[in-house]
Protein backbone atom coordinates (compact mmCIF):
# COMPACT_ATOMS: atom_id res chain seq x y z
CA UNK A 1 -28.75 0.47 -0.53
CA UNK A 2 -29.62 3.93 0.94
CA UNK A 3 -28.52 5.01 4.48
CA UNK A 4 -28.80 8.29 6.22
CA UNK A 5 -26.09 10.63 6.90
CA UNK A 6 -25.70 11.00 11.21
CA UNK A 7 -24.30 13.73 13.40
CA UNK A 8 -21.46 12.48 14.99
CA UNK A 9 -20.22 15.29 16.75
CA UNK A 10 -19.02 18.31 14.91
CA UNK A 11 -18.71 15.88 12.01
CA UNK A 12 -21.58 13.57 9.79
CA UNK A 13 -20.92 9.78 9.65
CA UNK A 14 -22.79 7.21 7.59
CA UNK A 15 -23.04 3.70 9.13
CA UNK A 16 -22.06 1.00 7.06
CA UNK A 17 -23.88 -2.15 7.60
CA UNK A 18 -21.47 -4.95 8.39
CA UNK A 19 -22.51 -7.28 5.04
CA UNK A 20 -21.39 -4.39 3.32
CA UNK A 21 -17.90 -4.21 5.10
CA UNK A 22 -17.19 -7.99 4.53
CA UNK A 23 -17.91 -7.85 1.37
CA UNK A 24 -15.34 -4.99 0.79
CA UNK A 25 -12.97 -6.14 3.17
CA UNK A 26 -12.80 -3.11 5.09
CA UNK A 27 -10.74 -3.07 8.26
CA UNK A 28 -10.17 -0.30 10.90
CA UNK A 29 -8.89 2.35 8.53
CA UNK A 30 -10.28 3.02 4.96
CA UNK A 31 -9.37 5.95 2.51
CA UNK A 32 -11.89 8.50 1.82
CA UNK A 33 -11.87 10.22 -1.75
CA UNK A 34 -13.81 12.73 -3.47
CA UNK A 35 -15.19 11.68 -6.80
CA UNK A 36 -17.25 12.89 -9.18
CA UNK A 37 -20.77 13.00 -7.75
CA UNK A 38 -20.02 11.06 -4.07
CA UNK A 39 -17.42 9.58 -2.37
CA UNK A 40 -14.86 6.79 -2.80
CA UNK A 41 -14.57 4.46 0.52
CA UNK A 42 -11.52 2.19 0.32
CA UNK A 43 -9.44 -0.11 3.24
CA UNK A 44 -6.61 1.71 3.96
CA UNK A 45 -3.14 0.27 2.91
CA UNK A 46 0.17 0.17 4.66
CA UNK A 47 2.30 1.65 1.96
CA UNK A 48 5.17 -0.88 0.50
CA UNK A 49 2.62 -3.90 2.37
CA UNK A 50 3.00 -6.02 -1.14
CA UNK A 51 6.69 -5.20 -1.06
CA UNK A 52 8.40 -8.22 1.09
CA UNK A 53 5.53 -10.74 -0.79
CA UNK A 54 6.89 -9.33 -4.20
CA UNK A 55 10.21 -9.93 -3.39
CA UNK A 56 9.69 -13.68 -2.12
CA UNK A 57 8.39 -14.09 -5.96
CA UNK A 58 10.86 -12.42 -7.54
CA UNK A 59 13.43 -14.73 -5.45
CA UNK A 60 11.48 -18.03 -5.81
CA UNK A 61 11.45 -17.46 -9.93
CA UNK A 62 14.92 -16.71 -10.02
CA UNK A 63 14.40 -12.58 -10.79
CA UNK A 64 16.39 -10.78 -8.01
CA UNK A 65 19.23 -10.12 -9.43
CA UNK A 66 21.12 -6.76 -9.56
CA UNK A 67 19.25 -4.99 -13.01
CA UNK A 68 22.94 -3.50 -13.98
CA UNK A 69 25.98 -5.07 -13.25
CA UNK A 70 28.23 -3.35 -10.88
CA UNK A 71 31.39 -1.26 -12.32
CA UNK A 72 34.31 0.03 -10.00
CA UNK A 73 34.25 3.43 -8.59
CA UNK A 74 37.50 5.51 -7.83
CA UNK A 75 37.20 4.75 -4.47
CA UNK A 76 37.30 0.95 -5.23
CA UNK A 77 40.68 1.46 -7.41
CA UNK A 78 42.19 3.69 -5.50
CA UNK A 79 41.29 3.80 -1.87
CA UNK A 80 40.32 0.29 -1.49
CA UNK A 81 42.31 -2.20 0.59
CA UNK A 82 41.91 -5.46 -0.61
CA UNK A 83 43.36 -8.49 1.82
């Protein structure tokens, strides 16, 4: 699909017909990225969005445990007070 590139301003803009934005499930913020020959348009992610979804997975298959297990520091032998 062509388009035209618009003044906006001090800026350009290109206006992105709103098929086109369902189809990519674009929201209010995308990513802009220079590649070879045009640019990249992308929704914007939250970082660490996945993260609490990944660890509800990792906890319903049994997976979150600690990766090492835990070894006593000096402070645990030494300055500890255990009751």
């Amino acid at each position: 699909m062509k388009t035209r590139i618009v003044r906006i301003g001090n800026s350009r803009g290109v206006r992105i017909p709103k098929p086109l934005i369902e189809q990519a499930k674009l929201g209010e913020e995308v990513e802009l990225r220079v590649v070879k020959g045009g640019l990249l348009v992308k929704s914007a992610s939250a970082p660490r969005s996945s993260w609490a979804d990944a660890a509800r997975q990792l906890h319903e298959r049994g997976e979150d445990g600690l990766l090492d297990e835990t070894s006593p520091t000096l402070f645990d032998e030494t300055e500890w007070e255990w009751r």
